[in-house]
C-alpha atoms as a PDB file:
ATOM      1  CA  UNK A   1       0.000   0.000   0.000  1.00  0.00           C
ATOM      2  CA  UNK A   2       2.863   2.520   0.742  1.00  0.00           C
ATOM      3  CA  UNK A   3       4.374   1.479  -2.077  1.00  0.00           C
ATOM      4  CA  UNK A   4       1.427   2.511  -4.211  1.00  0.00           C
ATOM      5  CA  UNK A   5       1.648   5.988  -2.624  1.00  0.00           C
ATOM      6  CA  UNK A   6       5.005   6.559  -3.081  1.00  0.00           C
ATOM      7  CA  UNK A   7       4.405   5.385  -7.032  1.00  0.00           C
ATOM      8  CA  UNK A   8       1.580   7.897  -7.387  1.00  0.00           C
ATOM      9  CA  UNK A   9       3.982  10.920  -5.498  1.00  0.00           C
ATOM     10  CA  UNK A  10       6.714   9.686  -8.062  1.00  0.00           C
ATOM     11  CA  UNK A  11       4.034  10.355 -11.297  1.00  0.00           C
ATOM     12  CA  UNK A  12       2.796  13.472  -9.911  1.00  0.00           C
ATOM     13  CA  UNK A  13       5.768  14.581  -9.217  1.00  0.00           C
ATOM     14  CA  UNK A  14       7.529  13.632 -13.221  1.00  0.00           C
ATOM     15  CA  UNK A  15       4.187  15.280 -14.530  1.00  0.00           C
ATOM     16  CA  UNK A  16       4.322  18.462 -12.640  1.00  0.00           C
ATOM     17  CA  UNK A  17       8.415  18.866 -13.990  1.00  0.00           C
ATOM     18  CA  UNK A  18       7.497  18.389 -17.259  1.00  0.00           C
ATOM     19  CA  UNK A  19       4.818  20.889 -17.278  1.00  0.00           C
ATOM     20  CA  UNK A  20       7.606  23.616 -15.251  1.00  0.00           C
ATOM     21  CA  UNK A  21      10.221  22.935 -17.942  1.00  0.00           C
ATOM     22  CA  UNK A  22       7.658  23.189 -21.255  1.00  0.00           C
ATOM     23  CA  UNK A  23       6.354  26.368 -20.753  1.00  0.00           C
ATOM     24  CA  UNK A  24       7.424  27.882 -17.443  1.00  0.00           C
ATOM     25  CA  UNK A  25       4.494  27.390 -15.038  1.00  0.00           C
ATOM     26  CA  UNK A  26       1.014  27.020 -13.973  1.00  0.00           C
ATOM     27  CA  UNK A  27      -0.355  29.749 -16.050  1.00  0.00           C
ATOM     28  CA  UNK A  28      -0.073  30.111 -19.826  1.00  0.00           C
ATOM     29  CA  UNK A  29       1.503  33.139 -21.006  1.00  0.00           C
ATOM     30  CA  UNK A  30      -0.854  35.844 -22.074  1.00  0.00           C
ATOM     31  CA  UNK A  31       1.028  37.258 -25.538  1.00  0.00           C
ATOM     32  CA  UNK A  32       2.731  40.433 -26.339  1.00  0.00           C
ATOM     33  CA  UNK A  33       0.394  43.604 -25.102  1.00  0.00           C
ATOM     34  CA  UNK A  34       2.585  45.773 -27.431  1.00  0.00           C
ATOM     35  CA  UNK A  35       0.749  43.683 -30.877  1.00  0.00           C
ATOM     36  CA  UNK A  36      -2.145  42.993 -28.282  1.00  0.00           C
ATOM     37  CA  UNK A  37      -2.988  46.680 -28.003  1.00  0.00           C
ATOM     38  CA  UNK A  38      -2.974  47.906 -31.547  1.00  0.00           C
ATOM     39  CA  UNK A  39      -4.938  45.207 -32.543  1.00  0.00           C
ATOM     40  CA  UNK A  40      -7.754  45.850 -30.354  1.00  0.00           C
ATOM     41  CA  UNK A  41      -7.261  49.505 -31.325  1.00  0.00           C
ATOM     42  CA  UNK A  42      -7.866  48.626 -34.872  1.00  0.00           C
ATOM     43  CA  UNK A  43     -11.007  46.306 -34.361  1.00  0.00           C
ATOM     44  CA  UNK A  44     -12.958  48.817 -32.355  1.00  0.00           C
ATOM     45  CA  UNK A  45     -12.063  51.410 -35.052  1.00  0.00           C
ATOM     46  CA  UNK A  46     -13.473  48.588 -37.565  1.00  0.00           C
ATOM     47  CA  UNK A  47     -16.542  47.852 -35.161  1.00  0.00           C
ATOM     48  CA  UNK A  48     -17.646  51.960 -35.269  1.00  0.00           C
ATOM     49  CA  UNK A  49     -17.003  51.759 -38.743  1.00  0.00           C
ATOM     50  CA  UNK A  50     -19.505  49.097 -38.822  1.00  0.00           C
ATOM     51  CA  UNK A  51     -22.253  50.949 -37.228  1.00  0.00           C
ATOM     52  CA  UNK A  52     -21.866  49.540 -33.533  1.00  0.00           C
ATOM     53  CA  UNK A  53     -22.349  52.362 -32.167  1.00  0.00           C
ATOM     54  CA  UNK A  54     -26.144  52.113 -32.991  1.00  0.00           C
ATOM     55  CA  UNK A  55     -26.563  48.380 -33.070  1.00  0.00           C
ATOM     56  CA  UNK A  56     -23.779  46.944 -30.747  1.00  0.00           C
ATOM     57  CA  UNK A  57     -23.263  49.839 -28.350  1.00  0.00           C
ATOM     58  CA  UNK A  58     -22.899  47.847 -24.838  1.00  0.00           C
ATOM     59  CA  UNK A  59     -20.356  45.656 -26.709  1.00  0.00           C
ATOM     60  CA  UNK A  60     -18.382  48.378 -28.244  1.00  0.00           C
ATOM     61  CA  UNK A  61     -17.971  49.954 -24.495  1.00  0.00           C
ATOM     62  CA  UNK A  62     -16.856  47.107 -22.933  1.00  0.00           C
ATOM     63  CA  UNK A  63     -14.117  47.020 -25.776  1.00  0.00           C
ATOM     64  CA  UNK A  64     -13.078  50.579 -25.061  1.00  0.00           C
ATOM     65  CA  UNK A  65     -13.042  49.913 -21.257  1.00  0.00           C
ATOM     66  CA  UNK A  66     -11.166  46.863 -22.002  1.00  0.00           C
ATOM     67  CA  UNK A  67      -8.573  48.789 -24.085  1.00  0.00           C
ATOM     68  CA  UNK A  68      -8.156  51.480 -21.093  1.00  0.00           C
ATOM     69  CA  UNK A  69      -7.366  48.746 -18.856  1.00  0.00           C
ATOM     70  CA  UNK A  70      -5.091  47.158 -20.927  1.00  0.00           C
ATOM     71  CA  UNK A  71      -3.118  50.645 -21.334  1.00  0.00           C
ATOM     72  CA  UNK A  72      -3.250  51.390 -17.880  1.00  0.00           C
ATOM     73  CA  UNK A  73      -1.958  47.669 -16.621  1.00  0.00           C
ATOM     74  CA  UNK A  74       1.406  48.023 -19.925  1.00  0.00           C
ATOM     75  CA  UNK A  75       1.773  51.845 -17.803  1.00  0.00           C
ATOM     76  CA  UNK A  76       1.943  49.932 -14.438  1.00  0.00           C
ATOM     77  CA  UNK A  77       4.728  47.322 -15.933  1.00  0.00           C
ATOM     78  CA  UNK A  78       1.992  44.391 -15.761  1.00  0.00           C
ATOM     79  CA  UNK A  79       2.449  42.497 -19.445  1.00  0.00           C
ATOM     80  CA  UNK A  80       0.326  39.785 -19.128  1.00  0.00           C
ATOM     81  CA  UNK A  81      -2.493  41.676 -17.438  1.00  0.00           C
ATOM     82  CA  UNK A  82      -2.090  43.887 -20.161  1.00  0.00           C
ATOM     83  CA  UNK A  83      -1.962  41.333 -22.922  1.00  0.00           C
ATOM     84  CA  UNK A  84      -5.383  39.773 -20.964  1.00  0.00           C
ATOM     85  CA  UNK A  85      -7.598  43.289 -21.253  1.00  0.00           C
ATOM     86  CA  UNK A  86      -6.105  43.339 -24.588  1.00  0.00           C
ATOM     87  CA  UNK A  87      -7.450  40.188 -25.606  1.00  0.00           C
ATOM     88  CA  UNK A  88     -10.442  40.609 -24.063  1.00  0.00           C
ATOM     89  CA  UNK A  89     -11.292  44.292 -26.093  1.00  0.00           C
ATOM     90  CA  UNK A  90     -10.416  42.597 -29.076  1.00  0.00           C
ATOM     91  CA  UNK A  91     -13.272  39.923 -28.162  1.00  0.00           C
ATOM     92  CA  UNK A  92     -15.368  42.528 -27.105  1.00  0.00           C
ATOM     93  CA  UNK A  93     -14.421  44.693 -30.603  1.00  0.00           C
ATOM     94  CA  UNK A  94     -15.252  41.621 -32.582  1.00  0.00           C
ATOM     95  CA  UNK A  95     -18.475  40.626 -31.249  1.00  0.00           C
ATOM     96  CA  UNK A  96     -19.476  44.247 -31.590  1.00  0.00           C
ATOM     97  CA  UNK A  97     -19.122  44.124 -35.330  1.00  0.00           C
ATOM     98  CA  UNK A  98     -20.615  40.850 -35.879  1.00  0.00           C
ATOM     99  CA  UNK A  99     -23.481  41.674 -33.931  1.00  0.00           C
ATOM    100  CA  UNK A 100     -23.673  45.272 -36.036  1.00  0.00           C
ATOM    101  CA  UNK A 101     -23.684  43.050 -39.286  1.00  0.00           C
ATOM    102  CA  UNK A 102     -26.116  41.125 -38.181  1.00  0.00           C
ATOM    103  CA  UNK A 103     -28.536  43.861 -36.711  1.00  0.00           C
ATOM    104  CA  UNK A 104     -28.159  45.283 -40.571  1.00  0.00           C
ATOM    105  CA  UNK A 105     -29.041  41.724 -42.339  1.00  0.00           C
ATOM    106  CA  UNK A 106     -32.105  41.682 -40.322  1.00  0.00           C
ATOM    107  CA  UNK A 107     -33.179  44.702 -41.139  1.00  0.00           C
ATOM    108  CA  UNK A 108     -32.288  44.438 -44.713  1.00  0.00           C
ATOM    109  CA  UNK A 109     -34.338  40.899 -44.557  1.00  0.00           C
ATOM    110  CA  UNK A 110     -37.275  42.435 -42.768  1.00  0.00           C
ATOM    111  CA  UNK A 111     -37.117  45.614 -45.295  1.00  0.00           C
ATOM    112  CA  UNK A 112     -36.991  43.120 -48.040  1.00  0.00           C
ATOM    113  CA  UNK A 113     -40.244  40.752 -46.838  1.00  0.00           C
ATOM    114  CA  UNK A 114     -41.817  44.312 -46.114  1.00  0.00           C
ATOM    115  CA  UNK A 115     -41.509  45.101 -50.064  1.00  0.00           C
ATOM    116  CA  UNK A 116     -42.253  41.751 -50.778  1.00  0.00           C
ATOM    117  CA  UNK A 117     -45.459  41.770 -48.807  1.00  0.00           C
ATOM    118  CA  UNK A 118     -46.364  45.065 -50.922  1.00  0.00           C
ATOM    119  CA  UNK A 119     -46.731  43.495 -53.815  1.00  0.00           C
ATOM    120  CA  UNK A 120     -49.926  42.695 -55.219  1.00  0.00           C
ATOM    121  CA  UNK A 121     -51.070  39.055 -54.264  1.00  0.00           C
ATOM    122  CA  UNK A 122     -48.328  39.599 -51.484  1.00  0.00           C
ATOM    123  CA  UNK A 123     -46.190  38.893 -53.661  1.00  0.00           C
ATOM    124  CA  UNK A 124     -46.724  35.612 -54.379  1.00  0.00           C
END
């Protein structure tokens, strides 16, 4: 039986080294904030250009607050809590414009069905 624990000690401990020399830790690295931050800087410029600030507008300020967090954690020397806002604006930026392009297509389908509809026999 102590044998048995002292195998399972051995495998934990030969999995938990090779995990420490692979990557350097418990946590994953979050990425480069300095290609992190532009990024998200370009996709919320892309979202507004899409129109989220009528259709997507909750989305599209969680990406800018996301961005000033990520600036303000790179000022305060904190890379991967930068790199993490970062990502997460860019998430934020992306679902804003998807959800803008959809809000359009729905209201180019419903304008569409509406013109349809117009037609004489409904336009059957």
């Amino acid at each position: 039986m102590r044998l048995s624990h002292l195998m399972r000690a051995a495998a934990v401990t030969a999995v938990l080294s090779a995990c420490a020399s692979a990557g350097g830790g418990v946590f994953p690295e979050a990425g480069d904030p300095g290609a992190a931050i532009p990024n998200a800087e370009r996709l919320i410029t892309d979202a507004q250009a899409a129109g989220a600030e009528q259709y997507a507008a909750e989305a599209l300020a969680s990406a800018r607050s996301n961005l000033t967090a990520a600036r303000a954690e790179q000022a305060g020397h904190h890379a991967d809590r930068a790199a993490l806002k970062a990502r997460m604006a860019v998430a934020d930026a992306e679902f804003a414009k998807a959800a803008t392009e959809r809000a359009k297509a729905e209201k180019m389908r419903a304008d569409a069905q509406a013109a349809l509809s117009a037609l004489p026999g409904g336009g059957r």
